[in-house]
PDB file of N, CA and C in Angstrom:
ATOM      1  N   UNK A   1      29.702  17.744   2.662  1.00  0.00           N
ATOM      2  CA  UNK A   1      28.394  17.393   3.173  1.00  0.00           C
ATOM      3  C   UNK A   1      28.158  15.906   2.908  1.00  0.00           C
ATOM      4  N   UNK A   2      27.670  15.159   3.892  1.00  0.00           N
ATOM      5  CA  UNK A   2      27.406  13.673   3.916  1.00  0.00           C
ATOM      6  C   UNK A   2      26.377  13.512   2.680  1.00  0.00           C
ATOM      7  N   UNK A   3      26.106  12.379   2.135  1.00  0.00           N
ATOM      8  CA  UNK A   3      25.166  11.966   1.337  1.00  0.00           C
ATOM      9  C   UNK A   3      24.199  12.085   2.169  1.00  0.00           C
ATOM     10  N   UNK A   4      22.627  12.035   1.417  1.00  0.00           N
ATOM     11  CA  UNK A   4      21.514  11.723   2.322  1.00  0.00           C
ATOM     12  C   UNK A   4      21.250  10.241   2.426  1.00  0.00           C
ATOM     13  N   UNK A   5      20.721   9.693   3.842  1.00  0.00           N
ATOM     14  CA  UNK A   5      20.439   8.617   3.672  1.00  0.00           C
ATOM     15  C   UNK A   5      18.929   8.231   3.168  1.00  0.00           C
ATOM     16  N   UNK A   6      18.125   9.096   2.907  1.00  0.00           N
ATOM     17  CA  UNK A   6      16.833   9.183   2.322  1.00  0.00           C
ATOM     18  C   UNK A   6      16.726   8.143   1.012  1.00  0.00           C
ATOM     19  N   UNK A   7      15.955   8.455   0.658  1.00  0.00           N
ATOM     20  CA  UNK A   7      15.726   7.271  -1.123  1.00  0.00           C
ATOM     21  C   UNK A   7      14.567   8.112  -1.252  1.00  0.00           C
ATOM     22  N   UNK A   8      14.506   9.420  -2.182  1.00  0.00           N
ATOM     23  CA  UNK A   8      13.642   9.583  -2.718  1.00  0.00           C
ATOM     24  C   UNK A   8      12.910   9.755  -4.156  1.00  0.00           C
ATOM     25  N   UNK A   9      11.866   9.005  -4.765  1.00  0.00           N
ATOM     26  CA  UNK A   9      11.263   9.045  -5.820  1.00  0.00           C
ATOM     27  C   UNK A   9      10.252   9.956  -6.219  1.00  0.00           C
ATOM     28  N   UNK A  10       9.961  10.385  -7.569  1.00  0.00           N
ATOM     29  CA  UNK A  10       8.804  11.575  -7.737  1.00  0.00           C
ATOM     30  C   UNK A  10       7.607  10.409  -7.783  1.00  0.00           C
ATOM     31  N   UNK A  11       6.669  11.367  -7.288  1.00  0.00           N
ATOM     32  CA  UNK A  11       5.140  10.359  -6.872  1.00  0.00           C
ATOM     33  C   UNK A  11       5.119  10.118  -8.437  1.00  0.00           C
ATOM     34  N   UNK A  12       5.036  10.497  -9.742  1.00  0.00           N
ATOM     35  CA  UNK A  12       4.578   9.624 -10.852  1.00  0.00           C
ATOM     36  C   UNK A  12       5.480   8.742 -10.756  1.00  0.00           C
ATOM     37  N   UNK A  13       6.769   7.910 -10.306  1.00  0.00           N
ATOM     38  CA  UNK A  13       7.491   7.295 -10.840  1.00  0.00           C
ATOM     39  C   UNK A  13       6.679   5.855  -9.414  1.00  0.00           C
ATOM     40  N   UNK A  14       6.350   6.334  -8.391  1.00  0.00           N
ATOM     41  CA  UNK A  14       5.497   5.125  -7.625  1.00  0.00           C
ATOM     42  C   UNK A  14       4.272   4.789  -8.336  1.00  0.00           C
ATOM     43  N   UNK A  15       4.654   3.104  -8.730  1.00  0.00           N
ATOM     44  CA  UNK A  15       3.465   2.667  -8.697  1.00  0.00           C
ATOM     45  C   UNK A  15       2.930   1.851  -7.775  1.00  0.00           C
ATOM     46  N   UNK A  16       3.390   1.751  -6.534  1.00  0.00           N
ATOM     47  CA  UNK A  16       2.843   0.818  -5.214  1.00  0.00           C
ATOM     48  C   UNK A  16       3.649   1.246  -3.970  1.00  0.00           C
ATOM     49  N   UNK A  17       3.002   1.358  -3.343  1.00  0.00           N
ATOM     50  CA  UNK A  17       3.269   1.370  -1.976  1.00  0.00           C
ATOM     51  C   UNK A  17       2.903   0.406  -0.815  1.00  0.00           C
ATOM     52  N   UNK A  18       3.590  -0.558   0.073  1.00  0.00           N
ATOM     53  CA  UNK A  18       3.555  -1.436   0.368  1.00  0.00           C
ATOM     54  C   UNK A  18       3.534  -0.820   2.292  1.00  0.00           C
ATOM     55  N   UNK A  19       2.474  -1.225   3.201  1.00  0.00           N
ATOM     56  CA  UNK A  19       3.004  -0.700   4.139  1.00  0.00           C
ATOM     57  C   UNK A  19       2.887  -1.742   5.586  1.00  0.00           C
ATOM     58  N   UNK A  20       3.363  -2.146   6.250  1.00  0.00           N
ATOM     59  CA  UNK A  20       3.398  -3.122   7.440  1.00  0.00           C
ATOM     60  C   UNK A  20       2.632  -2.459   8.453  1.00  0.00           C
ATOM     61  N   UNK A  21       1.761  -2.475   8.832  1.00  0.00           N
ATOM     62  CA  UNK A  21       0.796  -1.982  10.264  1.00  0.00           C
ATOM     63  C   UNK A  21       2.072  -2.196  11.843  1.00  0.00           C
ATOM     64  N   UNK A  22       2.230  -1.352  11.863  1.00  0.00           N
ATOM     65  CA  UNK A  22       3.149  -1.445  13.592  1.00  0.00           C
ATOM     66  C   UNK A  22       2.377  -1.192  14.305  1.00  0.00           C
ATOM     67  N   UNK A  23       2.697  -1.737  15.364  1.00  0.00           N
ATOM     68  CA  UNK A  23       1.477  -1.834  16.625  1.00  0.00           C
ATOM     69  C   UNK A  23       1.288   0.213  17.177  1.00  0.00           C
ATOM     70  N   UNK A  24       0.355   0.186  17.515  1.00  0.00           N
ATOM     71  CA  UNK A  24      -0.100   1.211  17.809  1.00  0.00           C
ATOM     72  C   UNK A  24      -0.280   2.690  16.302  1.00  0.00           C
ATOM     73  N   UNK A  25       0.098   2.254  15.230  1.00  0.00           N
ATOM     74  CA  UNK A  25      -0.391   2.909  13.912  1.00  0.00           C
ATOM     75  C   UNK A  25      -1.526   3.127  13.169  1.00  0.00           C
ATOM     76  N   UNK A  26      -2.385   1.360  13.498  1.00  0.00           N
ATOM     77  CA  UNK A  26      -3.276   1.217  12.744  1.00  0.00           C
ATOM     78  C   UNK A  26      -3.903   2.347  12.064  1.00  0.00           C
ATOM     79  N   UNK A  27      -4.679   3.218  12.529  1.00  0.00           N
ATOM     80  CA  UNK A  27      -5.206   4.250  12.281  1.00  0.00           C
ATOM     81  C   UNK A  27      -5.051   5.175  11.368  1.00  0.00           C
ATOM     82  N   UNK A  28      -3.766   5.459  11.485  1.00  0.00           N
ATOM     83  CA  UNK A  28      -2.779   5.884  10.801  1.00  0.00           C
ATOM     84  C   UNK A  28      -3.068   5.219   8.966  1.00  0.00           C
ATOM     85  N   UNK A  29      -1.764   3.713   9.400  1.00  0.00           N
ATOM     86  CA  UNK A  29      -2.076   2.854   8.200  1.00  0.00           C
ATOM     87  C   UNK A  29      -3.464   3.124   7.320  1.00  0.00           C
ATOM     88  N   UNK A  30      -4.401   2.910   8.019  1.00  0.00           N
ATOM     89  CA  UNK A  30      -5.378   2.523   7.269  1.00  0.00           C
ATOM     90  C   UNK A  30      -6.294   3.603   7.196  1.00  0.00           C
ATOM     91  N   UNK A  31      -6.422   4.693   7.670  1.00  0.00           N
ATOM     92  CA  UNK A  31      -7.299   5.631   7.222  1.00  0.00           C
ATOM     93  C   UNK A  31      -6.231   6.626   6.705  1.00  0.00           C
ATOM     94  N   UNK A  32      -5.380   7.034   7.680  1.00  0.00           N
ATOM     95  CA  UNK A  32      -4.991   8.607   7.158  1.00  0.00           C
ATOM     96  C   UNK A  32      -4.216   8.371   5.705  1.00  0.00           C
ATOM     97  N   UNK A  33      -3.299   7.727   5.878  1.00  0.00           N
ATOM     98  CA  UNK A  33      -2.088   7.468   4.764  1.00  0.00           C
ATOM     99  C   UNK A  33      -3.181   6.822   3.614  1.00  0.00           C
ATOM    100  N   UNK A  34      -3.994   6.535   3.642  1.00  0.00           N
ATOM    101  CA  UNK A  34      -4.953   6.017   2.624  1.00  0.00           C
ATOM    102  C   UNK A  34      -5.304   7.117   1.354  1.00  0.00           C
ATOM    103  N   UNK A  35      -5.928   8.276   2.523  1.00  0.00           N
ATOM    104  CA  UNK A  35      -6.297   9.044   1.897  1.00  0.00           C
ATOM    105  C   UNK A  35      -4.958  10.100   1.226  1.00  0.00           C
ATOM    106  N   UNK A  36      -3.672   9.915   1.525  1.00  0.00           N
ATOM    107  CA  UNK A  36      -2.787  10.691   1.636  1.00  0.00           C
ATOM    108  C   UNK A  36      -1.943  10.238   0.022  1.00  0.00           C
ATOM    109  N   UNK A  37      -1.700   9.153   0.103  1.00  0.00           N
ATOM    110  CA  UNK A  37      -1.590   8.467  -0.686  1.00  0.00           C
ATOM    111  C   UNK A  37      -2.239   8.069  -2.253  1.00  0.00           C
ATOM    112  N   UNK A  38      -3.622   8.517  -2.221  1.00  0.00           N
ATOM    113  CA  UNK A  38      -4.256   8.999  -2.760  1.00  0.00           C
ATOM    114  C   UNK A  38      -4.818   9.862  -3.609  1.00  0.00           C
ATOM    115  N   UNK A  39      -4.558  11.034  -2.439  1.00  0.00           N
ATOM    116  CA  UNK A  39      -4.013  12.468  -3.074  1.00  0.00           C
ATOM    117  C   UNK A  39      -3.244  12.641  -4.280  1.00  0.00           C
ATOM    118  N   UNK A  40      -2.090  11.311  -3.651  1.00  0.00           N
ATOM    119  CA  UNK A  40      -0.420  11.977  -4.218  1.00  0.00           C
ATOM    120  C   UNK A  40      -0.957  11.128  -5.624  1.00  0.00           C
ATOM    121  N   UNK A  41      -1.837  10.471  -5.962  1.00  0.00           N
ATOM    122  CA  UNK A  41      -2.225   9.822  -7.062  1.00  0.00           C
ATOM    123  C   UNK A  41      -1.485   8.292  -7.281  1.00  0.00           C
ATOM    124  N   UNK A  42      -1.166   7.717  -6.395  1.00  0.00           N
ATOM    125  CA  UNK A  42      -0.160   6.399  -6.156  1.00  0.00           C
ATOM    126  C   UNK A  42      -1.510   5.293  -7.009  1.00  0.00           C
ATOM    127  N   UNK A  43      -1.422   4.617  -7.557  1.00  0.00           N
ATOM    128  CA  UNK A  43      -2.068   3.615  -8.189  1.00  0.00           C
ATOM    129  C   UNK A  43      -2.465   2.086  -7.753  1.00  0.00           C
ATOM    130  N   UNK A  44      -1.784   2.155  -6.361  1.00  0.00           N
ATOM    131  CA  UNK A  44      -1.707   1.343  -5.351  1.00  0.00           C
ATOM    132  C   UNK A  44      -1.175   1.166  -4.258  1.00  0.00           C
ATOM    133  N   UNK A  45      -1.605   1.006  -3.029  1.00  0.00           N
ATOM    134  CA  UNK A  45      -1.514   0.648  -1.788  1.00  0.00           C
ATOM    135  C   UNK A  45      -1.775  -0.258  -1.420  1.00  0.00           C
ATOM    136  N   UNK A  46      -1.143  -1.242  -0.241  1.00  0.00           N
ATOM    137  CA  UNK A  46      -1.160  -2.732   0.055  1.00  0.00           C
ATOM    138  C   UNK A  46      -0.732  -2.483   1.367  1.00  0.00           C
ATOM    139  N   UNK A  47      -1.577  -3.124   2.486  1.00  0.00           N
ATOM    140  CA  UNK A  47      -1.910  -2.844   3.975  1.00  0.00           C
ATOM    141  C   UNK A  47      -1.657  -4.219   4.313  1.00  0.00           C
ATOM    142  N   UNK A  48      -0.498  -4.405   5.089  1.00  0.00           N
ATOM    143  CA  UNK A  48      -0.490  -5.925   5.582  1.00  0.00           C
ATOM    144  C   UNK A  48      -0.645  -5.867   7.081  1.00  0.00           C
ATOM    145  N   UNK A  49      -1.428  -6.596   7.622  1.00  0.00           N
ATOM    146  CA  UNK A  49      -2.042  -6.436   9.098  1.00  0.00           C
ATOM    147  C   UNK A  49      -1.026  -7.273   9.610  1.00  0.00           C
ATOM    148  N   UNK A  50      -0.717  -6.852  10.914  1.00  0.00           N
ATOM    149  CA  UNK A  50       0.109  -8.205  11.976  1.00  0.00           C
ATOM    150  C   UNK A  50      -1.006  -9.213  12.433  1.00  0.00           C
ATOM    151  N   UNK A  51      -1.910  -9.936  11.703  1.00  0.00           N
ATOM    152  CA  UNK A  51      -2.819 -10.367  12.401  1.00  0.00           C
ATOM    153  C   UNK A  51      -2.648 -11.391  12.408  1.00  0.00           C
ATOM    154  N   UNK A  52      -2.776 -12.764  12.366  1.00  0.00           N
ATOM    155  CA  UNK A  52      -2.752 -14.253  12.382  1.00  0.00           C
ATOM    156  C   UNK A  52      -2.367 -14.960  11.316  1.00  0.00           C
ATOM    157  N   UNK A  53      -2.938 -14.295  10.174  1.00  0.00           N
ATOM    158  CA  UNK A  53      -3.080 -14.203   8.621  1.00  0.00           C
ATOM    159  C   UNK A  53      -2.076 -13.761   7.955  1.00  0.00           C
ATOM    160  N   UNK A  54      -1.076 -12.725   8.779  1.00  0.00           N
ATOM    161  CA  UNK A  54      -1.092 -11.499   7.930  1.00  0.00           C
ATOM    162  C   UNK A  54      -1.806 -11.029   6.918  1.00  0.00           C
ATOM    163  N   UNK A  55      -2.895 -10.727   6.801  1.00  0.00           N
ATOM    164  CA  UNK A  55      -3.977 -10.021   6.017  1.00  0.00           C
ATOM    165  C   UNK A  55      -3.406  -9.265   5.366  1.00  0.00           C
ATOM    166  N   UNK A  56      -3.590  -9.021   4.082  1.00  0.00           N
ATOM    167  CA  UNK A  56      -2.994  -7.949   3.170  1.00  0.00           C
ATOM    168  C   UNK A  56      -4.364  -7.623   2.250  1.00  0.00           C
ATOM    169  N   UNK A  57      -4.297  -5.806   2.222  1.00  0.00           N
ATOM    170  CA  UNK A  57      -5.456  -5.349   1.817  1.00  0.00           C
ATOM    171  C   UNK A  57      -4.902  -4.659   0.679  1.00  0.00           C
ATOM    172  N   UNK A  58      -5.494  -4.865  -0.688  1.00  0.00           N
ATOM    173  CA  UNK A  58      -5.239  -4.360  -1.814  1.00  0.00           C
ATOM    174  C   UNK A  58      -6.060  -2.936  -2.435  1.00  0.00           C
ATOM    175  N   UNK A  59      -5.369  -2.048  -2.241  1.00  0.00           N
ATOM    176  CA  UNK A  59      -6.248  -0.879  -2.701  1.00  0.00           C
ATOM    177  C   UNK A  59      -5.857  -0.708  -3.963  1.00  0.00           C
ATOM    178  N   UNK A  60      -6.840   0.236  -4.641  1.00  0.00           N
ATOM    179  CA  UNK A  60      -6.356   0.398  -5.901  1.00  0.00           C
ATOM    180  C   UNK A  60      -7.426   1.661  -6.347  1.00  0.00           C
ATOM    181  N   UNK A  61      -6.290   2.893  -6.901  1.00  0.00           N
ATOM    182  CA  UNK A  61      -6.928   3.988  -6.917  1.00  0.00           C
ATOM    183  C   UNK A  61      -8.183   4.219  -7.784  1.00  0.00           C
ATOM    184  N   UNK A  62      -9.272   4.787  -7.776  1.00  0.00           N
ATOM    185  CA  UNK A  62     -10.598   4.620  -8.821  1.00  0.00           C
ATOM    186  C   UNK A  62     -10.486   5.495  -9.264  1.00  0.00           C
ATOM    187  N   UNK A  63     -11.326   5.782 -10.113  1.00  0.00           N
ATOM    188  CA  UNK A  63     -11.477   7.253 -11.168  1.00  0.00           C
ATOM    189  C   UNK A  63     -11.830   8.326 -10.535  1.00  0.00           C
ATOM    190  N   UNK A  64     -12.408   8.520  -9.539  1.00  0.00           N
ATOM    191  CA  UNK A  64     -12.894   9.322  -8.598  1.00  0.00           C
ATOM    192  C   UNK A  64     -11.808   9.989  -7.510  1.00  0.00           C
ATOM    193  N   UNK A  65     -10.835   9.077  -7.548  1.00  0.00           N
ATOM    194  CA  UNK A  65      -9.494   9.662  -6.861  1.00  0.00           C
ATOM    195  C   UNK A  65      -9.025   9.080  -5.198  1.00  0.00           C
ATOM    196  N   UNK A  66     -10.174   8.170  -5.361  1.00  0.00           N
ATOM    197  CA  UNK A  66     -10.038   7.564  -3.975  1.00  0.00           C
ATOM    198  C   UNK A  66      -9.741   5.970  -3.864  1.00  0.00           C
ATOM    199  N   UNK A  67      -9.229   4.933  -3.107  1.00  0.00           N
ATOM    200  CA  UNK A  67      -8.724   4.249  -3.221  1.00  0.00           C
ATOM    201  C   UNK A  67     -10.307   3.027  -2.932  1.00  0.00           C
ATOM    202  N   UNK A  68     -10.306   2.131  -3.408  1.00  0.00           N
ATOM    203  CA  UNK A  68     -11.439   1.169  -3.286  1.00  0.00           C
ATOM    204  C   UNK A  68     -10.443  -0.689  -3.236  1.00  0.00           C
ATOM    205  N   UNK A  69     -11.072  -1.073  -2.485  1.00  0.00           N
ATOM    206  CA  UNK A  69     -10.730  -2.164  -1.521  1.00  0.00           C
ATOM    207  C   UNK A  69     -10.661  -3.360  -2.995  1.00  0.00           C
ATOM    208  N   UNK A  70      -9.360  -3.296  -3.424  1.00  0.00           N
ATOM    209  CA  UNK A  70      -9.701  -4.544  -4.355  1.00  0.00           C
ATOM    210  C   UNK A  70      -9.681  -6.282  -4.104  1.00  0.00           C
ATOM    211  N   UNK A  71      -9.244  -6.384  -2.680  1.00  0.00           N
ATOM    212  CA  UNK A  71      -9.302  -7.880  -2.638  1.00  0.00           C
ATOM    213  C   UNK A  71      -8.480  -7.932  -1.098  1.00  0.00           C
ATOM    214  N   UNK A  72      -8.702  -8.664   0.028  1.00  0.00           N
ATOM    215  CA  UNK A  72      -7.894  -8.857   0.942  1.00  0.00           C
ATOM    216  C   UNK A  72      -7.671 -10.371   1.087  1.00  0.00           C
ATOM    217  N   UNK A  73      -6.215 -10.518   1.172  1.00  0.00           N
ATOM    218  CA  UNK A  73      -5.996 -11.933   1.321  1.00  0.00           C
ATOM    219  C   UNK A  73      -4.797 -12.192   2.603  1.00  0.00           C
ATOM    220  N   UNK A  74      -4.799 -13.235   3.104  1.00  0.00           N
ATOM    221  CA  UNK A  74      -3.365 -13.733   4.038  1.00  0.00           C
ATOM    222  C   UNK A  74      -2.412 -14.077   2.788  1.00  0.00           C
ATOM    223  N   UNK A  75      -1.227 -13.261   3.548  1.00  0.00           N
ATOM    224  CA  UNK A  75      -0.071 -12.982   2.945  1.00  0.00           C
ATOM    225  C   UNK A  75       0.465 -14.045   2.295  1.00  0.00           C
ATOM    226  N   UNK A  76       0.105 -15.389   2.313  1.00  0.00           N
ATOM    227  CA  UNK A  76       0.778 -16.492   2.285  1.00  0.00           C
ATOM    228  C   UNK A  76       0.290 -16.900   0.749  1.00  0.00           C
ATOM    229  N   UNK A  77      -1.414 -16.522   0.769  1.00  0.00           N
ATOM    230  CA  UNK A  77      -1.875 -16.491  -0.815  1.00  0.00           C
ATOM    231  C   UNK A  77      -1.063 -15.823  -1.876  1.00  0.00           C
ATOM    232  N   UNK A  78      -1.253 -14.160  -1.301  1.00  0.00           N
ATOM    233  CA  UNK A  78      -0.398 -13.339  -1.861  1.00  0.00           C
ATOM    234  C   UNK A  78       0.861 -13.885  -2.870  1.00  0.00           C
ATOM    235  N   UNK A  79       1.461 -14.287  -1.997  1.00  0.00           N
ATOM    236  CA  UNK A  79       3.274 -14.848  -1.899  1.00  0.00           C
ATOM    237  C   UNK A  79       2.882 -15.740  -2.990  1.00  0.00           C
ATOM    238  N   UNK A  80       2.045 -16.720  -3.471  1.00  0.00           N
ATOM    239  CA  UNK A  80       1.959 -17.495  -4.192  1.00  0.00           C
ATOM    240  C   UNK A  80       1.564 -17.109  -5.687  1.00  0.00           C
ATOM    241  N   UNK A  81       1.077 -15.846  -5.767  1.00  0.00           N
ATOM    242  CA  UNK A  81       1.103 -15.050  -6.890  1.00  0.00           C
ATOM    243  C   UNK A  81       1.660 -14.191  -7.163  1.00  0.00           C
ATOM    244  N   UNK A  82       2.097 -13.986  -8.988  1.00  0.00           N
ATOM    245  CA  UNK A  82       2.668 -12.884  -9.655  1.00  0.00           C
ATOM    246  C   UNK A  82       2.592 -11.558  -9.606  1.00  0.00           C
ATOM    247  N   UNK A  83       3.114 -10.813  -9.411  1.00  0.00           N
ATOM    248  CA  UNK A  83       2.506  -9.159  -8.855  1.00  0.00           C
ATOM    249  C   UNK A  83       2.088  -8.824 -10.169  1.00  0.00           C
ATOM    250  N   UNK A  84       2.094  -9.061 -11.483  1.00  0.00           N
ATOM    251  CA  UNK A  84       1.240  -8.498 -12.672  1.00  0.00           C
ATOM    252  C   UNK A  84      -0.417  -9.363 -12.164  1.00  0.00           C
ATOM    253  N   UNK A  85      -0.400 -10.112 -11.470  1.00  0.00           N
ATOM    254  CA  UNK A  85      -1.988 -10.463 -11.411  1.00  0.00           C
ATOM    255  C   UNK A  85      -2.382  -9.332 -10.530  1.00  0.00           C
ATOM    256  N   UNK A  86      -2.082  -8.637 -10.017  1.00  0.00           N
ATOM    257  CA  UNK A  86      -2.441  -7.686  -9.211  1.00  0.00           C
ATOM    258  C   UNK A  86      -1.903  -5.846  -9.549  1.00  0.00           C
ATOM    259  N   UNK A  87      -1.405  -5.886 -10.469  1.00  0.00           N
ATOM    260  CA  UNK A  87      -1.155  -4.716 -10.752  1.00  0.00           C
ATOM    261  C   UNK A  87      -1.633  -4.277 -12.194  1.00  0.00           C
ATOM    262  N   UNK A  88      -2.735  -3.158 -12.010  1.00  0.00           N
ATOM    263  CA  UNK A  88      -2.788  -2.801 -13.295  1.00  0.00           C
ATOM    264  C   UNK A  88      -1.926  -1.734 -14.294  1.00  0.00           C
TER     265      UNK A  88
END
């Protein structure tokens, strides 16, 4: 039997999930997988828009179990900082 080509991790071992908006997803991206993601108890999600900016939206899970908007920046800011400034 072939290997799988999959890569899979147990949800405690994710601490971020990083996801690129493809055209016709949005929706998707940003509401469903939000809440999905969520669920699975992920400690962070990061939404980068194809937009001008590339906009990148920082979620970050609350005590309540739902994800709350911690900061959106163009990707280019991002890039210029340490991912411990952004990860708790």
């Amino acid at each position: 039997m072939p290997p799988s080509r999959s890569v899979w991790a147990a949800v405690a071992d994710v601490v971020l999930v990083v996801e690129i908006v493809s055209p016709g997803s949005e929706a998707m991206d940003s509401v469903t997988k939000v809440r999905e993601y969520a669920s699975a108890g992920i400690p962070q999600y990061w939404v980068v828009d194809r937009d001008g900016a590339q906009t990148v939206t920082l979620h970050r899970l609350s005590g309540d179990g739902t994800y709350e908007t911690r900061a959106r920046m163009p990707l280019a800011w991002l890039l210029q900082t340490a991912p411990a400034d952004h990860l708790d």
